[in-house]
Protein backbone atom coordinates (compact mmCIF):
# COMPACT_ATOMS: atom_id res chain seq x y z
CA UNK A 1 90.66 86.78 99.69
CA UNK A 2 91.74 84.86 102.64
CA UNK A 3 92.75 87.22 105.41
CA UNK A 4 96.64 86.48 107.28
CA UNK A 5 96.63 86.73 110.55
CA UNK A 6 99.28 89.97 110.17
CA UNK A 7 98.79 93.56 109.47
CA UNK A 8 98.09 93.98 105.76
CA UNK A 9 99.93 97.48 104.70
CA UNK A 10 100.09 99.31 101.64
CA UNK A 11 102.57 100.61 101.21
CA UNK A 12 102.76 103.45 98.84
CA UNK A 13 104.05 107.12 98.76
CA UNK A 14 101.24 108.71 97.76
CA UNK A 15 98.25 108.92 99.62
CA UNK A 16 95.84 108.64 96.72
CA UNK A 17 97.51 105.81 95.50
CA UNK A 18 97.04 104.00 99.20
CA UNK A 19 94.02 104.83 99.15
CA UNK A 20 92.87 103.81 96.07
CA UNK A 21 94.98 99.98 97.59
CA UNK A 22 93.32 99.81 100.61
CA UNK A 23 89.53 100.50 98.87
CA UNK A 24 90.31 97.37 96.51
CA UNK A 25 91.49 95.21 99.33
CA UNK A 26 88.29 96.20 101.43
CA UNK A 27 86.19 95.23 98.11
CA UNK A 28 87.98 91.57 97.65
CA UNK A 29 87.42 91.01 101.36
CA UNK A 30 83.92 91.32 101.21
CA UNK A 31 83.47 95.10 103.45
CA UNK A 32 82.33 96.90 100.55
CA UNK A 33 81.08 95.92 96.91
CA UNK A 34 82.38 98.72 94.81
CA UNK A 35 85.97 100.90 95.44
CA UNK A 36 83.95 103.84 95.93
CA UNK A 37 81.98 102.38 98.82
CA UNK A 38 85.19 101.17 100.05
CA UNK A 39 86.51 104.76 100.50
CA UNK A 40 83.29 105.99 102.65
CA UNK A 41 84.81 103.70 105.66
CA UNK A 42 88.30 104.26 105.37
CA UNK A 43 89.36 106.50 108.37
CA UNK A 44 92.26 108.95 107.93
CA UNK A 45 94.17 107.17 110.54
CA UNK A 46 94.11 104.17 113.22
CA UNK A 47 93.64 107.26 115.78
CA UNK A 48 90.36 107.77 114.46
CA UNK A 49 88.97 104.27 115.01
CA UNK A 50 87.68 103.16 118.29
CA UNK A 51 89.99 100.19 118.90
CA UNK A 52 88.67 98.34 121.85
CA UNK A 53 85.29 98.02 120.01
CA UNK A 54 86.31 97.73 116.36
CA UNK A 55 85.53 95.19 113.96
CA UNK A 56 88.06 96.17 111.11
CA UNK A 57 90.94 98.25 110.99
CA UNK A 58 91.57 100.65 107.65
CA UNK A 59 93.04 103.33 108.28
CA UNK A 60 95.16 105.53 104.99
CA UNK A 61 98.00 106.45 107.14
CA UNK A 62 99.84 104.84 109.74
CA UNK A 63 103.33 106.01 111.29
CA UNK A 64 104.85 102.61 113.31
CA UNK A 65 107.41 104.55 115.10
CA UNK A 66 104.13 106.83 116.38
CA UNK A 67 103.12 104.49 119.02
CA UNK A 68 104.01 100.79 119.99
CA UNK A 69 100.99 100.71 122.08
CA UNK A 70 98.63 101.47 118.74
CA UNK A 71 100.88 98.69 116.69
CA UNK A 72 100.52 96.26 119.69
CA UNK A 73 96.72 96.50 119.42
CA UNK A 74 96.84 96.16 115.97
CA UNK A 75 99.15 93.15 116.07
CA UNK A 76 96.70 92.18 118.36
CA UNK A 77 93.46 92.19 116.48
CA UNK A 78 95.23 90.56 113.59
CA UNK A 79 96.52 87.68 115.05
CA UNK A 80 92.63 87.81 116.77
CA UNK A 81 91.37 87.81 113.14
CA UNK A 82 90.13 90.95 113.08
CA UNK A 83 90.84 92.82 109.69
CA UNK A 84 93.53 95.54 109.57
CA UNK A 85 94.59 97.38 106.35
CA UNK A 86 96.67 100.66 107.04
CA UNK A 87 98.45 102.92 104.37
CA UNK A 88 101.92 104.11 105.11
CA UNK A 89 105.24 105.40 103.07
CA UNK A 90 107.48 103.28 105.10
CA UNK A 91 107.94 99.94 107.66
CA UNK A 92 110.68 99.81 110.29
CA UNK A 93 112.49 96.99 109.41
CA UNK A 94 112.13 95.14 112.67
CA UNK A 95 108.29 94.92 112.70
CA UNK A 96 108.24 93.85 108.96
CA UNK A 97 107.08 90.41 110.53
CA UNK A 98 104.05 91.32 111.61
CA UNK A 99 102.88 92.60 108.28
CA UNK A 100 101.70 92.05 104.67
CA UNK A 101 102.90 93.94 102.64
CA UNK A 102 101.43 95.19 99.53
CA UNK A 103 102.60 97.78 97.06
CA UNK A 104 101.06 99.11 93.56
CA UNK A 105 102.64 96.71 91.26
CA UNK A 106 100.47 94.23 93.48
CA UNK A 107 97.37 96.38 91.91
CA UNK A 108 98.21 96.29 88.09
């Protein structure tokens, strides 16, 4: 899978179902080789990840509203070609540029 240089979201309702997303994207981007490796690095939130020194991004659930700075630096290390996959139930519509969006028909 060839990686855009945007936040890739998956965007689902259910957290089992963005999680199950974001396991199959880490899989066809070469972080993990099975879905249920995938899931052992997945971190609950981008709160939980050390962002100055991260590699990748994938976090299940992301707010954008919660903090611009935390979507900045995000923006940020995807434009810098850094991998970042969050989960969340809804985009604002004016930072819908800066993201990928994927949703579980994308998974059938």
């Amino acid at each position: 899978m060839k990686k855009p240089h945007k936040i890739i979201v998956c965007l689902a309702q259910s957290e089992e179902d963005r999680r199950r997303m974001i396991s199959q994207l880490l899989v066809n981007c070469g972080f993990a080789r099975t879905p249920h490796e995938a899931k052992k690095i997945i971190a609950l939130s981008p709160f939980d990840v050390d962002l100055p020194d991260a590699y990748f991004v994938a976090a299940l659930n992301y707010n954008f509203r919660t903090s611009s700075y935390t979507t900045h630096r995000l923006y940020a290390m995807a434009i810098n070609g850094h991998l970042v996959v969050v989960g969340a139930k809804r985009i604002p519509p004016e930072m819908e540029f800066m993201c990928e969006i994927h949703t579980t028909a994308d998974f059938h």
